[in-house]
Protein backbone atom coordinates (compact mmCIF):
# COMPACT_ATOMS: atom_id res chain seq x y z
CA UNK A 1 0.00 0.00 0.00
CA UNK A 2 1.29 3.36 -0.70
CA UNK A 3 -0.04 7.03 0.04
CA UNK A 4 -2.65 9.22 -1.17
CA UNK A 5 -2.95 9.82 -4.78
CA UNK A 6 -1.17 6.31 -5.31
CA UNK A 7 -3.95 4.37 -4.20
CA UNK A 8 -6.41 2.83 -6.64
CA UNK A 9 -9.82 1.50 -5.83
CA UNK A 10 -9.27 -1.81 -5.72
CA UNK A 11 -6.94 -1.13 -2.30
CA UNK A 12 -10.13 0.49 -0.86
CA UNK A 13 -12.53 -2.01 -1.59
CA UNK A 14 -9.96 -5.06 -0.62
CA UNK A 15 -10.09 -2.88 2.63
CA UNK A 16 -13.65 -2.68 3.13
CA UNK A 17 -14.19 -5.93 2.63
CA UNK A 18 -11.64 -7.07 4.75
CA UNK A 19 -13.07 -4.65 7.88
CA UNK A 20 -16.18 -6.72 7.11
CA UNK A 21 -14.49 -9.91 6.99
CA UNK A 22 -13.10 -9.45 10.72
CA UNK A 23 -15.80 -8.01 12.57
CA UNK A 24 -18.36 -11.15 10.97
CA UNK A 25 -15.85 -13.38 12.24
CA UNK A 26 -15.68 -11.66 15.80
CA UNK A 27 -19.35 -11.40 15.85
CA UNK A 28 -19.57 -15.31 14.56
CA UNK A 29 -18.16 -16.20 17.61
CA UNK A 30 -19.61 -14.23 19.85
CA UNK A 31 -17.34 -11.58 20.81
CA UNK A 32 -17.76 -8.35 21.54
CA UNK A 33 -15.18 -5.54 20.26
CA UNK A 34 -14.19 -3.13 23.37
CA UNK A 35 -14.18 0.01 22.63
CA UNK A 36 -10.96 2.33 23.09
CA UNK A 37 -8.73 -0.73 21.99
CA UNK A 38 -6.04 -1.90 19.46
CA UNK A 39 -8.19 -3.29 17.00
CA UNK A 40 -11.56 -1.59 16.97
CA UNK A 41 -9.62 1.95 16.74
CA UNK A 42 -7.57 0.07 13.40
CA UNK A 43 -11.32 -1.72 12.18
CA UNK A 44 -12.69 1.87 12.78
CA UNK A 45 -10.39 3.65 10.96
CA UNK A 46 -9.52 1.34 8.19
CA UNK A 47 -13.66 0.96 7.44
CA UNK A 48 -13.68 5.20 7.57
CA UNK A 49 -10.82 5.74 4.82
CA UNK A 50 -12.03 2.52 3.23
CA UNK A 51 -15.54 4.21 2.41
CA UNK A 52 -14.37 7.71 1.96
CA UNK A 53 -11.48 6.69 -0.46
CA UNK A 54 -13.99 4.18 -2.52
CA UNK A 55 -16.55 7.63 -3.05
CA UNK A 56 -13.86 9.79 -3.40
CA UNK A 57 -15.14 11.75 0.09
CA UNK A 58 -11.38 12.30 1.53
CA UNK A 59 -8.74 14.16 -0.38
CA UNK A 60 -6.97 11.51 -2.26
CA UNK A 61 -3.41 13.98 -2.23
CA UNK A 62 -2.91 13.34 1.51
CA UNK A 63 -0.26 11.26 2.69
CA UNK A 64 -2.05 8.42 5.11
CA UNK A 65 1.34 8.52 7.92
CA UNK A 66 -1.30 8.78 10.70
CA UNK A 67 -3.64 5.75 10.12
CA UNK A 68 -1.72 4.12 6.85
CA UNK A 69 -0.43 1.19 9.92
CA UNK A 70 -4.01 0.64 11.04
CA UNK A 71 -5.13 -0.53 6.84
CA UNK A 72 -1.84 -2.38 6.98
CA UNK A 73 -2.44 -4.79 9.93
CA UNK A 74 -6.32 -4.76 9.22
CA UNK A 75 -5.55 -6.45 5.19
CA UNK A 76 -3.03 -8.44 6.81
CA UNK A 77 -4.68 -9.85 9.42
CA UNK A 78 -8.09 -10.14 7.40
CA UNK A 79 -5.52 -12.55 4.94
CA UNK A 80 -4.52 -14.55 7.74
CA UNK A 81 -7.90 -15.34 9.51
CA UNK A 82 -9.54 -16.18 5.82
CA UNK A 83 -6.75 -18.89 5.45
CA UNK A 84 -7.46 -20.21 9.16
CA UNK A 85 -10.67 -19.99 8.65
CA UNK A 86 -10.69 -21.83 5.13
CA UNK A 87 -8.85 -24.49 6.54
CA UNK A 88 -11.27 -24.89 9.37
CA UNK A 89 -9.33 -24.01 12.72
CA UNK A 90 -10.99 -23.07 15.35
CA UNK A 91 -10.03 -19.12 15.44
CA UNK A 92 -12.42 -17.76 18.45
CA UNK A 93 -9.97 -18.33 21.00
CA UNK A 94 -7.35 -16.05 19.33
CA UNK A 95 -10.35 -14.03 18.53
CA UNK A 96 -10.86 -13.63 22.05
CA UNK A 97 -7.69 -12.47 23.04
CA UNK A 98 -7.48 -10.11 20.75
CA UNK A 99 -9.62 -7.58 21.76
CA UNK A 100 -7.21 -5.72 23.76
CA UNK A 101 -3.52 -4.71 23.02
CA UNK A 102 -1.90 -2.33 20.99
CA UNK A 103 -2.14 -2.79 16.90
CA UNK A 104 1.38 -0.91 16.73
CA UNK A 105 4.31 -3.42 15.79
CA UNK A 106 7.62 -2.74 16.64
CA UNK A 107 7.05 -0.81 19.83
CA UNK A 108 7.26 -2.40 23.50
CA UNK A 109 5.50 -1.84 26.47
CA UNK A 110 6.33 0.16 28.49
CA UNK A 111 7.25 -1.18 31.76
CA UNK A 112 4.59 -3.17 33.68
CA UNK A 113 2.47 -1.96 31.04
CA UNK A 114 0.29 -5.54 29.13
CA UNK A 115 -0.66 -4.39 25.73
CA UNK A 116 0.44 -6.77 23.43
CA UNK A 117 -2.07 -9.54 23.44
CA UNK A 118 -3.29 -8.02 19.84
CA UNK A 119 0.35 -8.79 18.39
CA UNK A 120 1.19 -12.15 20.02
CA UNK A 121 -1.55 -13.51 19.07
CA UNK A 122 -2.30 -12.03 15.41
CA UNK A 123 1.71 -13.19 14.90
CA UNK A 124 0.23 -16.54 16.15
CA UNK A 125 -2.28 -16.35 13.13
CA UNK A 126 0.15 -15.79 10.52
CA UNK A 127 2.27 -18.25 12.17
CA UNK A 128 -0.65 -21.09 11.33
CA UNK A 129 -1.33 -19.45 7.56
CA UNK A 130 2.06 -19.15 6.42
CA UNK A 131 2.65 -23.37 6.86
CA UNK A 132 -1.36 -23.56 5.32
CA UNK A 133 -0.27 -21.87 2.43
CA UNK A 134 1.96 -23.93 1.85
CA UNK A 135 -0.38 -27.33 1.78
CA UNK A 136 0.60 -28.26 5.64
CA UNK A 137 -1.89 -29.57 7.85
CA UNK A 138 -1.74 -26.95 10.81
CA UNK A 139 -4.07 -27.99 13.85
CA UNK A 140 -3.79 -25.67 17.11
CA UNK A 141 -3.46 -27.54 19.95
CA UNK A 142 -6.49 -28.13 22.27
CA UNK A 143 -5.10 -26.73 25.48
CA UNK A 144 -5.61 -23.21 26.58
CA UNK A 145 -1.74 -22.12 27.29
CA UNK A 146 -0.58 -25.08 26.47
CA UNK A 147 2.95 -25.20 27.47
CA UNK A 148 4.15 -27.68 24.74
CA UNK A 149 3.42 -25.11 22.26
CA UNK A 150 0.63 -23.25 19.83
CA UNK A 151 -0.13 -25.84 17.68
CA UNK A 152 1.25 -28.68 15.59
CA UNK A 153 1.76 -30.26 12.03
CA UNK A 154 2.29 -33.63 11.53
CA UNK A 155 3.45 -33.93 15.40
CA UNK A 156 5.58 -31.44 15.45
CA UNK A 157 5.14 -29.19 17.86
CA UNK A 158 5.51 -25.03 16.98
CA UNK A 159 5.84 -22.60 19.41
CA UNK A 160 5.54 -18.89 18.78
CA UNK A 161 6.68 -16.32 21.25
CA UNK A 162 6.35 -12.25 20.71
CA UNK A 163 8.94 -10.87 23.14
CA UNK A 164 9.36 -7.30 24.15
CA UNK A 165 13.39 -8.09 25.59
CA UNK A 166 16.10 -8.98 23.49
CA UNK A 167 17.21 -10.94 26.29
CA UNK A 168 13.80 -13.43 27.45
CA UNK A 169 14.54 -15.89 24.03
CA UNK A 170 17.08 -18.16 26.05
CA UNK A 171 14.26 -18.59 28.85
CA UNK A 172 11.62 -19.10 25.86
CA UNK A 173 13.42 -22.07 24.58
CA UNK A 174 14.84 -23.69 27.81
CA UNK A 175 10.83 -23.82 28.76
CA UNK A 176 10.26 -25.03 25.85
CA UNK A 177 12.89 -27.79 25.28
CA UNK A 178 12.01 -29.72 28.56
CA UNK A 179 8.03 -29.22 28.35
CA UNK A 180 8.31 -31.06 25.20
CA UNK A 181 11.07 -33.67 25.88
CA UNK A 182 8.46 -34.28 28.95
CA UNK A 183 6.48 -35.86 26.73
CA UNK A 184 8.72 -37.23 24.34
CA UNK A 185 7.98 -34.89 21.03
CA UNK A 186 9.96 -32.44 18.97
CA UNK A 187 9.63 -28.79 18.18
CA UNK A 188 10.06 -25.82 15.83
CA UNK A 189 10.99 -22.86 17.94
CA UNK A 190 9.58 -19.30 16.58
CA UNK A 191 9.95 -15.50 17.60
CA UNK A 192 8.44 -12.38 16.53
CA UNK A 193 11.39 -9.58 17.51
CA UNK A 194 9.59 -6.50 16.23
CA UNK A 195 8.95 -5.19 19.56
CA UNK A 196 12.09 -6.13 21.11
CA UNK A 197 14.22 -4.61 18.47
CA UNK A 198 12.13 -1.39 18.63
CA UNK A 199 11.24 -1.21 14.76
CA UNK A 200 9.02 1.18 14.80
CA UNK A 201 11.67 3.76 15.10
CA UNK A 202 12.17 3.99 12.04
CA UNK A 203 8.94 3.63 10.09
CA UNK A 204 9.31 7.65 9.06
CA UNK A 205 12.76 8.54 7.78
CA UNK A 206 13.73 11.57 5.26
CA UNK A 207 15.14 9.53 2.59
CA UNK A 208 16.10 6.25 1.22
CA UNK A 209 19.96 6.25 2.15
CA UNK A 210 18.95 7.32 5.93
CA UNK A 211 16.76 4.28 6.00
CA UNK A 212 18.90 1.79 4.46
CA UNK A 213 21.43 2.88 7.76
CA UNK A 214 18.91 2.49 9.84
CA UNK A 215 17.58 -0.70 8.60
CA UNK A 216 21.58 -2.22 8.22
CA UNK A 217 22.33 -0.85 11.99
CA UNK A 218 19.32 -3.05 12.94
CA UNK A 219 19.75 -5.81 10.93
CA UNK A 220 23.46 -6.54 12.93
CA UNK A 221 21.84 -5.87 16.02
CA UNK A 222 19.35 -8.71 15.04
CA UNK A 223 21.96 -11.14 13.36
CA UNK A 224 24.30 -10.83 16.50
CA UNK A 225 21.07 -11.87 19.20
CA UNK A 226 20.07 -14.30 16.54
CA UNK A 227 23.33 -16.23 15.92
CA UNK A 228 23.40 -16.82 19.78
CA UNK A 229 19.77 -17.96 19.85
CA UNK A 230 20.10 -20.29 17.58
CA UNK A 231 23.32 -21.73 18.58
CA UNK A 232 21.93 -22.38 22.00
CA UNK A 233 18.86 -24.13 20.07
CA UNK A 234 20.71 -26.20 18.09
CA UNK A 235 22.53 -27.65 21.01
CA UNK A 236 18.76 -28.87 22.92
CA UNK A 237 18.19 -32.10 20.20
CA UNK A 238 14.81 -32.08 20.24
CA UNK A 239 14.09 -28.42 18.80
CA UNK A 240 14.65 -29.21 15.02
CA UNK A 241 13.87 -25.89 13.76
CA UNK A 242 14.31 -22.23 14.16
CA UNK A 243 12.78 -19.02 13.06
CA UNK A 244 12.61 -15.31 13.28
CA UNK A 245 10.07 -13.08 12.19
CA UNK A 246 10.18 -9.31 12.35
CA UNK A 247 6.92 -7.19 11.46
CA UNK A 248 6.99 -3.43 11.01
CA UNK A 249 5.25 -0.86 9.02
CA UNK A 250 7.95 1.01 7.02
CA UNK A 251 7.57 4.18 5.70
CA UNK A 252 10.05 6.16 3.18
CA UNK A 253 8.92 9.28 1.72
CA UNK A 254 5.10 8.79 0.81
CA UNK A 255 5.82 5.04 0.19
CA UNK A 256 4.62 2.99 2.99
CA UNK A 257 4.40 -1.28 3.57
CA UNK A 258 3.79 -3.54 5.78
CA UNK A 259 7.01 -5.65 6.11
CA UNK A 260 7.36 -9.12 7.83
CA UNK A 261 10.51 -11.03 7.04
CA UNK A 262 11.43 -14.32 8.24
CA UNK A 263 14.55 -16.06 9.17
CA UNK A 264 14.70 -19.94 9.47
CA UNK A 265 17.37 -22.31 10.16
CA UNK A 266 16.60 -26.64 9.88
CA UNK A 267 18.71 -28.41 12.56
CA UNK A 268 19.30 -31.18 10.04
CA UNK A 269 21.58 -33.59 11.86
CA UNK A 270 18.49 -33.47 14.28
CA UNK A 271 16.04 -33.75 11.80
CA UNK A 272 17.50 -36.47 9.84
CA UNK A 273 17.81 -38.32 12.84
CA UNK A 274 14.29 -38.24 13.99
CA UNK A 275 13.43 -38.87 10.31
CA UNK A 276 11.69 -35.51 9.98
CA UNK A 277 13.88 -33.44 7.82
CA UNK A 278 11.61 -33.02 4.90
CA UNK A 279 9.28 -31.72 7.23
CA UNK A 280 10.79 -29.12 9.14
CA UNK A 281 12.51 -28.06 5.69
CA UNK A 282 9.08 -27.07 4.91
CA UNK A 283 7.95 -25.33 7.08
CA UNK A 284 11.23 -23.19 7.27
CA UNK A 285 10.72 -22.66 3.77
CA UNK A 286 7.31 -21.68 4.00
CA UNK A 287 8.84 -18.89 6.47
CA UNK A 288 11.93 -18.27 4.33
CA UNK A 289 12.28 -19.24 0.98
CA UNK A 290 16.27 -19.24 1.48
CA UNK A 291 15.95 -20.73 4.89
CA UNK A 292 19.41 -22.58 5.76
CA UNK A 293 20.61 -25.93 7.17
CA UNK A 294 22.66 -25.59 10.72
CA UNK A 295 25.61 -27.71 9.24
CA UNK A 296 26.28 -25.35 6.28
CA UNK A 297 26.55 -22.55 9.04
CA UNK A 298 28.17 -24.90 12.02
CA UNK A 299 30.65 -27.04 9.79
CA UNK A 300 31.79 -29.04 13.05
CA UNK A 301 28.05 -30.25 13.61
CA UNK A 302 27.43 -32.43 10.36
């Protein structure tokens, strides 16, 4: 999506109808927006530009910087829930969660401050279409909180965590290693580091070359936490995969888009072992189409 004057018609009406899509499927399972929060402030104002841009009631010249994040999340999420829905999940208990929270990716709380329960679980959404997409058989798991994870595919269990520290991944995955080696499965570790790494910041810079510094400062911030993330994973054995996402709006000049990149690395000595390689190759690649094998990164583990 891009600002004012570039916007056709079609971007309005996708947004309508995906404003409708989300508040039938709230209202299908009986939940009730509250007002004042994350997402009926983004439905709200994505269904008021939606209109007034489709008749031509709001002057089309305007750069959207003050609500263009709100149509962002609303299409994106709208995509996601159709392709959980479609594939018959049982969304109203992410639904239900998701009433409150902020709709504003790439910016923590602030301390003792709990508004994130739009973001984790909309990332846990996307999360289960991304794999659907790709012809998996996602199923969430039963159990509210379930420690082993938020849902599975073929037995594998996935976990998704949405951290605002840079620091809470290690604790993440030792609680998540020993619930699941508890009961004797395997897992696919994922993170959503948006919030942690603050990307927000820099959604409205002056020009391309300040952005690209911006974006390469944070991008060796987030390979230097991610290297050691992942080498601690890949030393638990029954964690045979590893991803992370990062979702921002970005914003250069009067261009604006909604950005999630993913990450993904196959432990594949693991994976072989267990005889799930092809597998969790999969579903890394349905996260990152160059996703990469441990050993071609670790030489002294193949």
């Amino acid at each position: 999506m891009v600002g004012g004057s570039h916007l056709s018609r079609s971007v309005w009406d996708e947004l309508t109808d995906a404003v409708a899509y989300i508040r039938e499927q709230f209202a299908a399972n009986k939940i009730r927006l509250a007002k004042d929060e994350g997402i009926t402030k983004a439905l709200d104002e994505a269904e008021a530009l939606g209109k007034g841009r489709a008749e031509g009631l709001v002057d089309a010249t305007k750069p959207l910087i003050t609500s263009v994040e709100e149509c962002h999340v609303i299409l994106a999420f709208a995509r996601d829930l159709r392709l959980c829905v479609r594939h018959g999940l049982p969304v109203g208990p992410h639904l239900r969660r998701m009433t409150s929270g902020s709709t504003n990716f790439g910016v923590p709380s602030a301390p003792n401050e709990h508004n994130f329960f739009f973001k984790d679980f909309e990332t846990e959404l996307f999360v289960a279409a991304t794999p659907i997409q790709a012809g998996l058989p996602v199923r969430f798991l039963e159990l509210d909180n379930d420690p082993r994870g938020e849902m599975e595919v073929e037995g594998l269990l996935i976990e998704v965590k949405h951290p605002d520290s840079q620091s809470s991944t290690s604790r993440h995955l030792r609680k998540f290693t020993d619930t699941i080696r508890y009961s004797g499965a395997s897992g696919f570790f994922i993170r959503s580091i948006e919030d942690a790494f603050e990307l927000a910041s820099g959604v409205e810079l002056s020009s391309d070359l300040v952005h690209r510094e911006w974006e390469e400062k944070k991008a060796d911030e987030m390979e230097a936490n991610g290297m050691l993330a992942v080498q601690q994973a890949s030393r638990l054995g029954n964690i045979l995969g590893f991803a992370t996402l990062a979702s921002h709006l970005e914003v250069v000049g009067n261009e604006s888009r909604f950005v999630r990149k993913g990450r993904a690395v196959v432990f594949d000595k693991a994976a072989e072992q267990q005889g799930r390689f092809d597998l969790v190759m999969r579903i890394a690649q349905a996260l990152d189409d160059a996703s990469t094998k441990w050993s071609s990164i670790a030489p002294q583990d193949r």
